[in-house]
Protein backbone atom coordinates (compact mmCIF):
# COMPACT_ATOMS: atom_id res chain seq x y z
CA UNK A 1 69.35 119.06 87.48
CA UNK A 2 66.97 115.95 88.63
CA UNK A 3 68.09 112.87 89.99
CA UNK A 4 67.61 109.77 87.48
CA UNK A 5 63.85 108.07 88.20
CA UNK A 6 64.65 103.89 88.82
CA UNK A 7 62.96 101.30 86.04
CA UNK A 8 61.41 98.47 87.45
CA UNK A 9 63.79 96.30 87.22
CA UNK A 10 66.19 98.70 88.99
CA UNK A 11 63.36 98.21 91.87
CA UNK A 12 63.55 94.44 91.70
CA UNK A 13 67.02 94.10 91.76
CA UNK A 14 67.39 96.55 95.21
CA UNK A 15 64.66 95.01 97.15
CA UNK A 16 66.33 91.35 95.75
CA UNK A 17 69.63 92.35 96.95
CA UNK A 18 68.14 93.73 100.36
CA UNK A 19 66.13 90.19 101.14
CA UNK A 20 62.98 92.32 100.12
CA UNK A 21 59.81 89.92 99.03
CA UNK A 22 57.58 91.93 96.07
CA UNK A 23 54.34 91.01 96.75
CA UNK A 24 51.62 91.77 93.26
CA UNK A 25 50.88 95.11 93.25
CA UNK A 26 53.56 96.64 95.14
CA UNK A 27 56.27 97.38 92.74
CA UNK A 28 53.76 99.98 91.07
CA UNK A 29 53.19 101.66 94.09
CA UNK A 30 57.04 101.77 95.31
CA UNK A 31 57.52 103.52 91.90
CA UNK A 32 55.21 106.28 92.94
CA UNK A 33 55.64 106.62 95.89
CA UNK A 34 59.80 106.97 95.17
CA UNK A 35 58.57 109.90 92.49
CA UNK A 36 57.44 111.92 95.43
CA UNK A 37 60.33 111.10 97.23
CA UNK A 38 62.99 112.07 94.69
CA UNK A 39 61.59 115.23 94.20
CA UNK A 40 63.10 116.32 97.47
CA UNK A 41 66.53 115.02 96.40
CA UNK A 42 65.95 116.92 93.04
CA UNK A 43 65.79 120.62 95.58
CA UNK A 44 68.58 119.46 96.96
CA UNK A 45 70.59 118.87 93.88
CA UNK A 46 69.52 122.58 92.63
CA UNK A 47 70.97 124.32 95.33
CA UNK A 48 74.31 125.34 95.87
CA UNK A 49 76.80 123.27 98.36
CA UNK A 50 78.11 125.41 101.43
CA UNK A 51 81.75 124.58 101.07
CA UNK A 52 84.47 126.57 102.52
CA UNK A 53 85.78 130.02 100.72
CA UNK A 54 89.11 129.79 99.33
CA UNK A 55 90.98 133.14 100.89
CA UNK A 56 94.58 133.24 99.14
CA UNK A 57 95.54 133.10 95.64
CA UNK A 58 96.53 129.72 93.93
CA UNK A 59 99.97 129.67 92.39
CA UNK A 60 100.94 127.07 89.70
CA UNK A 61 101.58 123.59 91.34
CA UNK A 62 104.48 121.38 89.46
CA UNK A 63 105.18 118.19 89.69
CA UNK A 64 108.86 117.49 91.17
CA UNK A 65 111.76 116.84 88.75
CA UNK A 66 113.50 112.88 89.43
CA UNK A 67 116.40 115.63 90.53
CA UNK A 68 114.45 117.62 93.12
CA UNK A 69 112.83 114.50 94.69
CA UNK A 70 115.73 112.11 95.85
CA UNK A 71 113.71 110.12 98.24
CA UNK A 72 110.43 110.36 96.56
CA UNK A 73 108.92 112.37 99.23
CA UNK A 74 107.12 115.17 97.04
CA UNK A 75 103.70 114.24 95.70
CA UNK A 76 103.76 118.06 94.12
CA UNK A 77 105.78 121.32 94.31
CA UNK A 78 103.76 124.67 95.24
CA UNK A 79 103.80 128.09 96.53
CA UNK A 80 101.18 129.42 98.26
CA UNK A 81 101.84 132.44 100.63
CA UNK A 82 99.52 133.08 103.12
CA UNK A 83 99.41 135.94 105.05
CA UNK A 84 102.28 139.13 105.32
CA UNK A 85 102.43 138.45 109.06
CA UNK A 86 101.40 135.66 111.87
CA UNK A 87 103.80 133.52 113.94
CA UNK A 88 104.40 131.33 111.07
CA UNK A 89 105.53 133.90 108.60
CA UNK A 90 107.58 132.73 105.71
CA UNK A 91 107.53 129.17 107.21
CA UNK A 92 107.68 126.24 104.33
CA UNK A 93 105.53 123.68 104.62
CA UNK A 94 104.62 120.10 103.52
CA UNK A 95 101.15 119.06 103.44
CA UNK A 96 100.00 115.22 103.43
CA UNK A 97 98.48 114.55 100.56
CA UNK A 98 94.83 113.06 102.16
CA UNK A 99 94.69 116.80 103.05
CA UNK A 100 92.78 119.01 100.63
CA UNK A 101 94.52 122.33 99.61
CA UNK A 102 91.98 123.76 96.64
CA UNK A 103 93.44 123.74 93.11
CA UNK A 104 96.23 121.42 93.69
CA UNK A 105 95.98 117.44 93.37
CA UNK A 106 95.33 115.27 95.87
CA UNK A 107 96.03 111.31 95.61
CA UNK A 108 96.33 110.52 98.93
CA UNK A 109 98.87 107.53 97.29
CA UNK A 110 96.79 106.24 95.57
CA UNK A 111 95.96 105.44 91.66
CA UNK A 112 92.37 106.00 92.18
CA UNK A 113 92.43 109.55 93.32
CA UNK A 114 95.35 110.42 90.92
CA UNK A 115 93.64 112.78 88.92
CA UNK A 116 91.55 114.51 91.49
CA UNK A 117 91.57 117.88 92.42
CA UNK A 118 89.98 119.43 95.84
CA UNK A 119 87.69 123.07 95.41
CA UNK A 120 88.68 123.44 99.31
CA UNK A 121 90.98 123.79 101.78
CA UNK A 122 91.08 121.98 104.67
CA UNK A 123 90.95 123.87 107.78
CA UNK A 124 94.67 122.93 109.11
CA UNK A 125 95.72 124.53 105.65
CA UNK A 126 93.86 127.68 105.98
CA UNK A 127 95.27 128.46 109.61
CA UNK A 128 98.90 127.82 108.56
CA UNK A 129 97.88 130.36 105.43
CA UNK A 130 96.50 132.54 107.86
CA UNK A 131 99.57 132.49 110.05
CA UNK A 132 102.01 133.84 107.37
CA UNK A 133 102.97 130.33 106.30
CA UNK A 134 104.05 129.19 102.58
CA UNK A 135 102.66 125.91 101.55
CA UNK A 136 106.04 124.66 99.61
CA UNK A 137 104.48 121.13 97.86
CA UNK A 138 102.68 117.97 99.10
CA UNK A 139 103.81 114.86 100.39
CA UNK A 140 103.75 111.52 99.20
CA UNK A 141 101.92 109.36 101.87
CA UNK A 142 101.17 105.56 101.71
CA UNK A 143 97.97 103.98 99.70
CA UNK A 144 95.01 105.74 101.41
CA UNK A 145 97.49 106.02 104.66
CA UNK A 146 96.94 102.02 105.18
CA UNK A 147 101.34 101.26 106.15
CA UNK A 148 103.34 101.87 108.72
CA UNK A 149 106.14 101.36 106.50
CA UNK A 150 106.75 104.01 103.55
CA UNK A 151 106.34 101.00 100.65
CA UNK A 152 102.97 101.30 99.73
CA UNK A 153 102.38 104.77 97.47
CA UNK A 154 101.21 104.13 94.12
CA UNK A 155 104.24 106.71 93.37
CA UNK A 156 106.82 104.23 94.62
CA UNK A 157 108.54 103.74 98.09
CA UNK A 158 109.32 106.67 100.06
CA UNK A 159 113.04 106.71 100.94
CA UNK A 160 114.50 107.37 104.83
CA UNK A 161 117.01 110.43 104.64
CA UNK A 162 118.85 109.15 107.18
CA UNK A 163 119.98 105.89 105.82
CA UNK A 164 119.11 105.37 102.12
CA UNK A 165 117.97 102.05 101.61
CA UNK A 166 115.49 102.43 104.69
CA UNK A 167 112.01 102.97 105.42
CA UNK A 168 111.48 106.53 106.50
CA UNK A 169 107.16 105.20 108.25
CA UNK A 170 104.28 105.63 107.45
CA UNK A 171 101.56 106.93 106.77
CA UNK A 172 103.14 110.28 106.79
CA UNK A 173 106.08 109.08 105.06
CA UNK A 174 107.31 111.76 102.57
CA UNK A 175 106.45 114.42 105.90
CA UNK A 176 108.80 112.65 107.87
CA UNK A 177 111.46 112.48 105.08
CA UNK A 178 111.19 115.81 103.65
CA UNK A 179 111.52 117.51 107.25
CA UNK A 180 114.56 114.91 107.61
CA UNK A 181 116.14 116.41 104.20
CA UNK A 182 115.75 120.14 105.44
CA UNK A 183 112.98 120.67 102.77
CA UNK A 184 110.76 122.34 104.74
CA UNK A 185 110.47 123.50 108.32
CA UNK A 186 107.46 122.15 109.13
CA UNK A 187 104.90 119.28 107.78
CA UNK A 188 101.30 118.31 108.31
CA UNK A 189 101.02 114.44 109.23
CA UNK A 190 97.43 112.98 110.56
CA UNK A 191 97.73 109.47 112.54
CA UNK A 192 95.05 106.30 112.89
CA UNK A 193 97.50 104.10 114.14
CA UNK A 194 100.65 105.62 114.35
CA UNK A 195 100.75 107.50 111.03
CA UNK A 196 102.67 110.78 112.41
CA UNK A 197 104.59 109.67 115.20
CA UNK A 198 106.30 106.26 113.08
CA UNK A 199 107.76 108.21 110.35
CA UNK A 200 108.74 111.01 113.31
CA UNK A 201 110.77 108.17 115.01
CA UNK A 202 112.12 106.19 111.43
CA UNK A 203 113.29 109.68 110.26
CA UNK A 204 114.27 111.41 113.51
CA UNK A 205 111.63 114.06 113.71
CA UNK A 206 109.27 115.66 116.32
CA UNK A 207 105.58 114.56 115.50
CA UNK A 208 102.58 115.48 117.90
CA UNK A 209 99.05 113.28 118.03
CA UNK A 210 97.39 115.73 119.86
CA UNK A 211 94.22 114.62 121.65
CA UNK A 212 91.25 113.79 119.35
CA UNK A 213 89.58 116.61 118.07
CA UNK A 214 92.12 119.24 119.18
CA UNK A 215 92.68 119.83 115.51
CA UNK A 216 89.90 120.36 113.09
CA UNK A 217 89.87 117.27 110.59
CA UNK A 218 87.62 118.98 108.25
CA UNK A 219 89.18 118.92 104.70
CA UNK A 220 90.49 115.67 105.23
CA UNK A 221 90.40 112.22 104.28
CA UNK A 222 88.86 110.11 106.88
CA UNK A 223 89.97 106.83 107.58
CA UNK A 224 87.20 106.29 110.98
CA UNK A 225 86.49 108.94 112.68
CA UNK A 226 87.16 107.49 116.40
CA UNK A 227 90.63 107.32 115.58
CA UNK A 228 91.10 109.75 113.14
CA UNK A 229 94.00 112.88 114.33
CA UNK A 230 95.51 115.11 112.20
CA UNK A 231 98.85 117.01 114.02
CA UNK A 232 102.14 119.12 113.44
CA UNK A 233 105.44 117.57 112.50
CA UNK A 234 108.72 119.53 112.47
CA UNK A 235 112.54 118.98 113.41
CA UNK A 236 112.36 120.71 116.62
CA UNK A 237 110.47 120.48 119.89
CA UNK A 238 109.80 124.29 119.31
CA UNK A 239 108.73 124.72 116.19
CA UNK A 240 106.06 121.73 116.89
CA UNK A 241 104.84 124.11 119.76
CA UNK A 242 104.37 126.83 117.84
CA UNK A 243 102.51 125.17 114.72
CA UNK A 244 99.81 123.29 117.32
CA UNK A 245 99.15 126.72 118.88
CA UNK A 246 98.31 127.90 115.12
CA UNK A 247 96.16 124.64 114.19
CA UNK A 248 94.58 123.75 117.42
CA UNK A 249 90.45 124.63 118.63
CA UNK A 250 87.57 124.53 116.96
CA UNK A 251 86.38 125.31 113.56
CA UNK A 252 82.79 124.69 113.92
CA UNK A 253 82.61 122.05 111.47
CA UNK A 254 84.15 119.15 112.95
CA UNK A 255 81.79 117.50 114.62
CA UNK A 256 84.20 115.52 117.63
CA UNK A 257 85.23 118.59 118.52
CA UNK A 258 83.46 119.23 121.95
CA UNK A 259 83.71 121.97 124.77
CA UNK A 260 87.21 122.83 125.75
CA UNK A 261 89.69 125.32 126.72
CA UNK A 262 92.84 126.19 125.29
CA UNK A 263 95.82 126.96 127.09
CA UNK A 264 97.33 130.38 126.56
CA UNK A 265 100.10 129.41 124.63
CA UNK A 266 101.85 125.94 124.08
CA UNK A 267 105.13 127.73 123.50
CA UNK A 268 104.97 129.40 126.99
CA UNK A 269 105.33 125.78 128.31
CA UNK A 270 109.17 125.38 126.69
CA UNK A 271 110.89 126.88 129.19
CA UNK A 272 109.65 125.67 132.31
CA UNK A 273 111.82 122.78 132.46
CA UNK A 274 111.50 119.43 133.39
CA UNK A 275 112.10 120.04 137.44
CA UNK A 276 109.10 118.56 139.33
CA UNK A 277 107.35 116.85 136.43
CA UNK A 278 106.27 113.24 138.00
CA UNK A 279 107.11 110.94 135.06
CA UNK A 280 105.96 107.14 134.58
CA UNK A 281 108.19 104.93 132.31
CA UNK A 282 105.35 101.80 131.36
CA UNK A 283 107.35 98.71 131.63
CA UNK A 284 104.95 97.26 129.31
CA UNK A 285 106.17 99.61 126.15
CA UNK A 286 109.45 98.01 126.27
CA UNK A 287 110.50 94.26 126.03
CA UNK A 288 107.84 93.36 122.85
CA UNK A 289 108.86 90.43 121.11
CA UNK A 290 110.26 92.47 118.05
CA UNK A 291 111.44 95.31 120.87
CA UNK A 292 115.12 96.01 119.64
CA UNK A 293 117.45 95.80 122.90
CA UNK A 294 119.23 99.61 121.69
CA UNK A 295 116.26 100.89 121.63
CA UNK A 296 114.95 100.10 124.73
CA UNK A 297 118.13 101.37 126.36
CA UNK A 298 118.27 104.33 124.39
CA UNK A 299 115.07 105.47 125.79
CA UNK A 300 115.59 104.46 129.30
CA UNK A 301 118.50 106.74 128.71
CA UNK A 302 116.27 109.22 128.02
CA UNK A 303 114.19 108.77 130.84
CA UNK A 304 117.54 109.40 133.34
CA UNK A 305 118.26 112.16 131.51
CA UNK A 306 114.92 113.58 132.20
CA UNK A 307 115.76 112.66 136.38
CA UNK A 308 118.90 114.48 136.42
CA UNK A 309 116.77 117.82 134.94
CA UNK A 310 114.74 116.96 138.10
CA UNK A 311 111.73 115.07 137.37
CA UNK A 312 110.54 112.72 139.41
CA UNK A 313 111.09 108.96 136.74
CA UNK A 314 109.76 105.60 138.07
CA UNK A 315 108.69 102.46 136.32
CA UNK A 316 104.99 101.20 136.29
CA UNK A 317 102.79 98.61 135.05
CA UNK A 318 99.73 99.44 133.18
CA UNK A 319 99.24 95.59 132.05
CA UNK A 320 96.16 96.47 129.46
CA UNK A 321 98.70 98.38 127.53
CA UNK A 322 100.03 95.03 126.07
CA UNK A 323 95.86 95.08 124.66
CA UNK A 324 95.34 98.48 123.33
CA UNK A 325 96.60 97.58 119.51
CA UNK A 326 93.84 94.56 119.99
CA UNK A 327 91.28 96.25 121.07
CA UNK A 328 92.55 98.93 117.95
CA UNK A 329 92.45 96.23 115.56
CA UNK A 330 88.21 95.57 114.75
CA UNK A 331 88.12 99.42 115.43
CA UNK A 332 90.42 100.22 112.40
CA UNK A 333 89.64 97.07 110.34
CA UNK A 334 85.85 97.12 110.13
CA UNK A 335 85.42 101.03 110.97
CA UNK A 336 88.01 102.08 108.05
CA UNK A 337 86.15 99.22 105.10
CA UNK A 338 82.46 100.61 106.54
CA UNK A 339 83.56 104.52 106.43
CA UNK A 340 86.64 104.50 104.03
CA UNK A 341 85.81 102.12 101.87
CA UNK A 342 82.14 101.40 101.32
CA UNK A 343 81.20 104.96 102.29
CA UNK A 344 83.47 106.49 99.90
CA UNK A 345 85.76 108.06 102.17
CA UNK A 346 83.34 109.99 104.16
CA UNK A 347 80.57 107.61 105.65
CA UNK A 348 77.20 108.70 107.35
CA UNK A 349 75.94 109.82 110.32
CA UNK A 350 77.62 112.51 111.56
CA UNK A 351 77.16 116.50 111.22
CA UNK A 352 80.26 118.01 109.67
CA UNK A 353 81.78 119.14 106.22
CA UNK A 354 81.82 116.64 103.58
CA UNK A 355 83.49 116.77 100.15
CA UNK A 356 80.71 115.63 97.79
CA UNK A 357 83.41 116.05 94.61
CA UNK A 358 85.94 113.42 96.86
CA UNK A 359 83.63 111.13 97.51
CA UNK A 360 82.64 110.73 93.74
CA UNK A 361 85.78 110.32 93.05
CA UNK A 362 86.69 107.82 95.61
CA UNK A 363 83.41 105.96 94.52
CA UNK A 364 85.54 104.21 91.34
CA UNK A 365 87.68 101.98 94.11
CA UNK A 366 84.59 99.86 93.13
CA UNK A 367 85.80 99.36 89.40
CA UNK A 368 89.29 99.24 89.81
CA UNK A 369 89.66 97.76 93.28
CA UNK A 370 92.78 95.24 92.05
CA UNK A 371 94.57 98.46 91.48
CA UNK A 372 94.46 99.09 95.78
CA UNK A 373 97.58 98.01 97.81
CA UNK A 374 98.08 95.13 98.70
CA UNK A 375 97.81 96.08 102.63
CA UNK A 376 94.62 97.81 102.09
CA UNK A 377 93.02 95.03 100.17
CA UNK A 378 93.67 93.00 103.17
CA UNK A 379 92.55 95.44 105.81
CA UNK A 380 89.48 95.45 103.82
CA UNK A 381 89.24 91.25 103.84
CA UNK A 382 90.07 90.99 107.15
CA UNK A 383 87.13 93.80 108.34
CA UNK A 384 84.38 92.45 105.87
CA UNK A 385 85.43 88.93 107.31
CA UNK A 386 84.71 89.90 110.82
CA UNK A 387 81.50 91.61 110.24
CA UNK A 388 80.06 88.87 108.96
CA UNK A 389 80.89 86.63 111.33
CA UNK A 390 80.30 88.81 114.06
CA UNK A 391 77.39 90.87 112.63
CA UNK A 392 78.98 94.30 114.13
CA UNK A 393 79.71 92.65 117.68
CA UNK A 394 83.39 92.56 117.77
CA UNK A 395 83.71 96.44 116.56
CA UNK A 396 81.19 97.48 118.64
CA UNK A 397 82.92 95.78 121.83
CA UNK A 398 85.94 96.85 120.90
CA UNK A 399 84.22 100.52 121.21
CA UNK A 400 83.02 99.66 124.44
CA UNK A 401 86.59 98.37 125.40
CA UNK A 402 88.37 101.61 124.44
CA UNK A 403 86.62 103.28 127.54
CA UNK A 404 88.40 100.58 129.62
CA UNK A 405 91.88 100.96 127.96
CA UNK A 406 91.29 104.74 128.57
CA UNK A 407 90.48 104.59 132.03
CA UNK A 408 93.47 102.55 132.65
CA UNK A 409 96.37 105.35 131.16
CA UNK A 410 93.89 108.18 133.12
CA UNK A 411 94.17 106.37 136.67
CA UNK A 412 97.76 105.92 136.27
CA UNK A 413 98.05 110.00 134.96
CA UNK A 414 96.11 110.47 138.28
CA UNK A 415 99.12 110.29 139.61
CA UNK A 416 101.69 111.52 137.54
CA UNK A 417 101.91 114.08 134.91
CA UNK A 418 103.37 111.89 132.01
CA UNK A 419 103.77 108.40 130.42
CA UNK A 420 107.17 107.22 128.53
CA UNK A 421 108.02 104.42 126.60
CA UNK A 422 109.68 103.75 122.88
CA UNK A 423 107.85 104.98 120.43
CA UNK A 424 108.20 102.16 118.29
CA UNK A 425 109.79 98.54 119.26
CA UNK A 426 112.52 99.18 116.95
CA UNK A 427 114.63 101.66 114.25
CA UNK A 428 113.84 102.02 110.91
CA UNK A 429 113.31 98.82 108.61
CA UNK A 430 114.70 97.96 105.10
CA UNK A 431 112.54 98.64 102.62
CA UNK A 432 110.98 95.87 100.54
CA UNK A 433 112.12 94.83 97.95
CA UNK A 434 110.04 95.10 94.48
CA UNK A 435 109.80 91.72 94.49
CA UNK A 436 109.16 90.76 98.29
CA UNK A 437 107.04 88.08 99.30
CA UNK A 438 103.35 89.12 100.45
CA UNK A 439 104.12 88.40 104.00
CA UNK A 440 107.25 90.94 104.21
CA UNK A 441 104.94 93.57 102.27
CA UNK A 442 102.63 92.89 105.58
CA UNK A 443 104.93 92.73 108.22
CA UNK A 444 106.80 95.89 106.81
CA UNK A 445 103.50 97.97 107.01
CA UNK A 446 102.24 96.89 110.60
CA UNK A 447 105.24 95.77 112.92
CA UNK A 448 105.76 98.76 114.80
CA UNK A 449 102.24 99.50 115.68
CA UNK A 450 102.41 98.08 119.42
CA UNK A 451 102.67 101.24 121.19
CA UNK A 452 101.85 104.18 119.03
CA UNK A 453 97.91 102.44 118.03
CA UNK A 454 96.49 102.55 121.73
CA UNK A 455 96.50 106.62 121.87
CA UNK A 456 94.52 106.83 118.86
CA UNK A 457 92.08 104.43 120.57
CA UNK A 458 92.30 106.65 123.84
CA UNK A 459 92.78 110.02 122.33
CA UNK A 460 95.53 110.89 124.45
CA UNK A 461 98.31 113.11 123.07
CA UNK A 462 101.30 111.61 122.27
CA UNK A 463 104.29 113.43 121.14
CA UNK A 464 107.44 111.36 119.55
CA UNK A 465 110.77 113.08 120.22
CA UNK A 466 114.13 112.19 118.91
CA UNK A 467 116.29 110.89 121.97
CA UNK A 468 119.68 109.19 119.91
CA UNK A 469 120.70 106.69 117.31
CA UNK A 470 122.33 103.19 116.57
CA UNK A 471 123.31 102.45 113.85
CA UNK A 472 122.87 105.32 112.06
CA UNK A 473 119.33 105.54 112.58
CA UNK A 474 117.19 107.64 115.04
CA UNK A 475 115.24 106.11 118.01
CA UNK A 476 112.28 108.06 119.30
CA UNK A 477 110.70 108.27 122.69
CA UNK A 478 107.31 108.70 122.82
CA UNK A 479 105.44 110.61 126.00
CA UNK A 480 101.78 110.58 126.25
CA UNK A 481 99.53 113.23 128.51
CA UNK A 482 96.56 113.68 129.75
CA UNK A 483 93.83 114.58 127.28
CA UNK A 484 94.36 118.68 126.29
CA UNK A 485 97.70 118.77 128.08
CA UNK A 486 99.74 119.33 125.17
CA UNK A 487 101.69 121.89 127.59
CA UNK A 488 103.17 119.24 129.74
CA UNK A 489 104.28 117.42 126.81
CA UNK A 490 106.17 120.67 125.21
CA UNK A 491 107.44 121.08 128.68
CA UNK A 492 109.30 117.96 129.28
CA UNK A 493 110.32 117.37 125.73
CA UNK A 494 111.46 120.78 125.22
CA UNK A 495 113.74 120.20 128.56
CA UNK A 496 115.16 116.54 127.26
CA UNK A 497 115.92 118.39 123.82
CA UNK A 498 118.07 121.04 125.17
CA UNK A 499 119.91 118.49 127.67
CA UNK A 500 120.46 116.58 124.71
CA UNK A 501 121.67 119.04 122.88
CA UNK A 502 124.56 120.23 125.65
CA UNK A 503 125.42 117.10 126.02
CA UNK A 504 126.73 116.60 122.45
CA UNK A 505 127.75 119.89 122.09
């Protein structure tokens, strides 16, 4: 196999488009020279591509009946068994589908990718194989995971469990439902702005966004890789514990995974209780504009509750919290079109695994691009606007920034072990209508992004935990940690569960 030689013309038109004068002579000489050149991309082409081994046996992947799928959550039904033994033996669970498990499709909810196929499987799926789990289907997720809301899958809206009607979040939207349903035990959600931890609090759920690069994100779809996490989601504090401990450290192909030590075990931590943990409630997470006033009370419930177990609870101010989803906004915006978008999913410039056969098929955005939701067409405007304008400034700034908005949550964890606030301003949202206006479509996919965005910014792991309901609809509180202290997070919400727990009992 040889890569295709360039006419002329082709020439022209390249150094035309790139602001490239042809001087006589040169065009000749370019042609040449590129012959040489090419022949090095024709080696490469002949020899084989390193990708992963596949280590269990495929079974035949279905897709759902209308019967089997009330709320739309399944993308496809499977079963995969992994190993006879491990410490998730016999576990079911849902995988996202911008995660590649090899031999079963992957659309990632979108038309584009609907009739692609992965050879590989990505690295989260091959430890929960390895530790005796069963991968049951995958799960519907929102148009290349651009929503909060669950309205945005080419497959149709994804529908909340808990209230019919409602959104159950995105981007890990049928994760969140299908662990709300009792479909599965466990689920595999990955968060850029929210994407595990918004369904976890819409649906009522447990969701974890560990610290970036905990979790191997080879395998994949990227959005940006700054703010890029991939994490467990389950109905119980426990079983959340027990999946990180199977997915977490390196895989030695992820490149932003750097030096660090794992703790024994993050299930160890579940039983320590809550007794001289020094907690900081951040009076900024509460009061937004669209805050909902039972939600903020629900979780400064929560926060007692977590005083009488005997941590120490006081209120703070970390005032640059109010600009973390700012200073996330060029990140995700220009970052996702440059990576995502024009570098067909994968990008440049950094040392990991790439999926040559995804990004081909990503390529044909390009050709059917009106066919993209309607929130990612705008994320797309909206970042190519600002890079012309500001030539690469404004993300690189806010880069620059994130380091600031970091250092701010680490001084105030100087001094105590954990942050608190809502999860999200407010409960879960009716969906949109078929026929909403383009402004609800918007507002629907990006309202509730005030506190969970900042951590994917800063890195810091955030778990969401279930702490009550109005209405009929959950409220989550969301704790955040120092960077690789998952433990402390277990700890505390493992403590509020079981007080939670008595208390209704």
């Amino acid at each position: 196999m040889t890569i295709s030689r360039p006419t002329p013309v082709q020439i022209a038109d390249i150094a035309s488009d790139l602001g490239i004068s042809i001087k006589p002579g040169v065009l000749d000489v370019w042609i040449q020279e590129l012959d040489g050149v090419l022949g090095a991309y024709d080696d490469v082409l002949a020899l084989d591509d390193p990708l992963p081994n596949i280590k269990y046996p495929r079974g035949e992947w279905r897709m759902p009946s209308a019967e089997e799928n009330t709320f739309n959550a399944w993308r496809v039904k499977t079963h995969i068994a992994g190993a006879t033994a491990g410490k998730l033996k016999g576990m079911t669970v849902a995988v996202k589908d911008n995660v590649a498990v090899a031999g079963v499709p992957m659309m990632n909810g979108s038309s584009i990718l609907s009739a692609y196929t992965p050879e590989i499987d990505a690295t989260v799926v091959t430890r929960l194989l390895d530790a005796g789990a069963i991968i049951a289907g995958k799960a519907n997720c929102e148009y290349y995971c651009v929503s909060g809301g669950s309205h945005t899958c080419a497959n149709g809206p994804v529908i909340n469990p808990r209230k019919p009607g409602h959104a159950a979040g995105g981007s890990s939207s049928g994760s969140g439902a299908l662990l709300a349903a009792g479909e599965v035990r466990l689920a595999i959600g990955a968060d850029q702005g929210g994407s595990i931890r918004i369904p976890g609090s819409y649906c009522g759920v447990v969701g974890m966004k560990p610290t970036w690069g905990l979790v191997p994100y080879t395998g994949i779809m990227p959005i940006e890789l700054t703010l890029d996490h991939v994490g467990p989601m389950s109905n119980n504090v426990a079983d959340n514990a027990l999946m990180l401990e199977v997915l977490a450290g390196p895989d030695g192909l992820d490149p932003r995974q750097m030096n660090f030590s794992l703790p024994p075990s993050y299930t160890q931590a579940l039983e320590a209780g809550a007794q001289g943990l020094r907690i900081a409630v951040v009076a900024e997470g509460f009061a937004w504009p669209n805050s909902e006033p039972d939600v903020d009370a629900r979780v400064k419930s929560a926060a007692a509750l977590l005083r009488k177990l005997g941590a120490t609870v006081e209120e703070v101010s970390i005032p640059m919290h109010r600009l973390g989803k700012s200073i996330w906004m060029p990140i995700v915006n220009e970052g996702a079109l440059q990576q995502m978008m024009k570098g067909n999913g994968f990008g440049f410039n950094w040392k990991g695994q790439y999926l040559p056969s995804l990004i081909e098929a990503h390529s044909a955005w390009r050709e059917r691009a009106d066919e993209l939701s309607e929130t990612l067409k705008f994320t797309m405007l909206a970042g190519e606007y600002t890079l012309r304008v500001g030539k690469g400034t404004l993300y690189a700034k806010a880069q620059n920034l994130s380091r600031r908005l970091r250092a701010a949550y680490d001084e105030m964890l100087d001094g105590y072990d954990l942050l608190l606030m809502p999860t999200l301003p407010m409960k879960a949202t009716p969906l949109p209508p078929e026929d909403a206006p383009l402004g609800l479509t918007f507002q629907r996919a990006w309202e509730m992004l005030a506190n969970t965005a900042p951590f994917n910014v800063t890195g810091h792991p955030a778990l969401q935990v279930p702490c009550g309901t109005s209405d009929g609809l959950p409220i989550g509180m969301m704790l955040i940690a120092r960077h690789y202290d998952e433990a402390t997070l277990y700890r505390a919400a493992s403590a509020f569960e079981s007080a939670a727990e008595r208390s209704q009992a």
